[in-house]
Protein backbone atom coordinates (compact mmCIF):
# COMPACT_ATOMS: atom_id res chain seq x y z
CA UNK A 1 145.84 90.00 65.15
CA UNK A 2 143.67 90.78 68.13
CA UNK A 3 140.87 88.23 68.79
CA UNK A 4 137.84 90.11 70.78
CA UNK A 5 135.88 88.26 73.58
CA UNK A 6 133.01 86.85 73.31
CA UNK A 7 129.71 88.86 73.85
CA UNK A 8 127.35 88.43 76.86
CA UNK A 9 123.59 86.91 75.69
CA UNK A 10 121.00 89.73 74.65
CA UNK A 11 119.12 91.10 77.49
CA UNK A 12 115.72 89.89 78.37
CA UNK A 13 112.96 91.21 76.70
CA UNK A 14 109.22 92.81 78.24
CA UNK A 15 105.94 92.15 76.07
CA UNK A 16 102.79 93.24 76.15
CA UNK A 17 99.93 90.72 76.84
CA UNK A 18 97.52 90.38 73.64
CA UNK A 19 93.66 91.13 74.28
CA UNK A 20 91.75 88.81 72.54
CA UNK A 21 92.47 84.98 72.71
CA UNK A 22 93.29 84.42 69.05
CA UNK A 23 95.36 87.32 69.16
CA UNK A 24 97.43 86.15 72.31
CA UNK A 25 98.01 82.66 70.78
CA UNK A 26 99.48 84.29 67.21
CA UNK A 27 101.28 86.57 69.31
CA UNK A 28 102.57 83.94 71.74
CA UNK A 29 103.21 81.78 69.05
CA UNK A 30 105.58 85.03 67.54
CA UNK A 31 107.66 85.51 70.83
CA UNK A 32 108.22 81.60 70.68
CA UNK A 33 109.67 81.93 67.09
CA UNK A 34 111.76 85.28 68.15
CA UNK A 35 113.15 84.04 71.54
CA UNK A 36 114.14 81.03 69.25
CA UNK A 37 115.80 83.15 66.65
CA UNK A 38 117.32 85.41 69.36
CA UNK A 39 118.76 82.68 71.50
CA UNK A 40 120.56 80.93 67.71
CA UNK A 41 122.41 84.72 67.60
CA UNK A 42 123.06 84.72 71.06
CA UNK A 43 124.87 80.92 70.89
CA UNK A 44 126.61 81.88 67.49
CA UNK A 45 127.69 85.05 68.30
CA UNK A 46 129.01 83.37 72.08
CA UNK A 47 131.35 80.79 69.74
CA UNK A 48 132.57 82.98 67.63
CA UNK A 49 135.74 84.53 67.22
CA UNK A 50 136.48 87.66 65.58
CA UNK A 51 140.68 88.54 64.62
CA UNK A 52 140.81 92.09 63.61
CA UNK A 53 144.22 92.79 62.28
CA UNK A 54 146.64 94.72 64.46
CA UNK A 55 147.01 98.10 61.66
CA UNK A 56 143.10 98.45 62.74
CA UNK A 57 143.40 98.05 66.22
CA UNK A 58 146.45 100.48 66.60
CA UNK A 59 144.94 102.95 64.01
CA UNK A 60 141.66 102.80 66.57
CA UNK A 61 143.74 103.08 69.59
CA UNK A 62 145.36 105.92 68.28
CA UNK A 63 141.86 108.13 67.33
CA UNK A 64 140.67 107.59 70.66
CA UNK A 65 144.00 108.79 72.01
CA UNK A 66 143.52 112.29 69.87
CA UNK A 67 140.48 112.12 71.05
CA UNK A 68 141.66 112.57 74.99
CA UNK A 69 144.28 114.91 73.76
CA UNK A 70 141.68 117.35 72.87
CA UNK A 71 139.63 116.91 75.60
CA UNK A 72 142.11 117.62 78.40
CA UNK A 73 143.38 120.54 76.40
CA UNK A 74 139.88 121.70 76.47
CA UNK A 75 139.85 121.10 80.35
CA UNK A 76 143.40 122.71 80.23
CA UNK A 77 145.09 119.63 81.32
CA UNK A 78 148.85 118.47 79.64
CA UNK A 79 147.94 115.14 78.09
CA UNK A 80 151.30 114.23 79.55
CA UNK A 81 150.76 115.04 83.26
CA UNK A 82 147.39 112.98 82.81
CA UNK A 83 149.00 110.11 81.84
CA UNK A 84 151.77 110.50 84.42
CA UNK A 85 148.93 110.72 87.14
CA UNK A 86 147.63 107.24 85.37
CA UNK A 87 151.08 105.32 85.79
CA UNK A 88 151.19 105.52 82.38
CA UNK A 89 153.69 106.67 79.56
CA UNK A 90 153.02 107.88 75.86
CA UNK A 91 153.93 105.34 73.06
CA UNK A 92 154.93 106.12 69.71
């Protein structure tokens, strides 16, 4: 099983300032609610761990792989001499 890392927090949000008074308190009162919903995800998501099973992970690994094969053949580039040129070697 692979076990992923956690996730950094969401990113801070911009909002736009309400016009009229009774609009900016509702609306203020909204983002209060939201940040406070957003924040729950954000510490949930931060203690959670996810194990994806290792069939998934190598299956994944191995479309992306195809993936690069095709595009240095486009680019007319030996997949092999690209990873050579990484340190790397090909694994079955």
């Amino acid at each position: 099983m692979t076990t992923l890392p956690p996730t950094p927090p969401s990113s801070t949000r911009s909002r736009s300032c309400a016009r009229h008074p009774r609009e900016s308190r509702h609306g203020a009162e909204q983002s209060r609610e939201e940040d406070f919903r957003i924040a729950a995800v954000d510490a949930a998501v931060a203690a959670a761990t996810v194990e994806i099973p290792d069939e998934i992970v190598t299956g994944r690994a191995g479309e992306r792989w195809e993936r690069m094969e095709r595009q240095l053949a486009q680019q007319g580039m030996d997949p092999n001499v690209f990873l050579q040129m990484q340190g790397k070697r090909a694994t079955s």
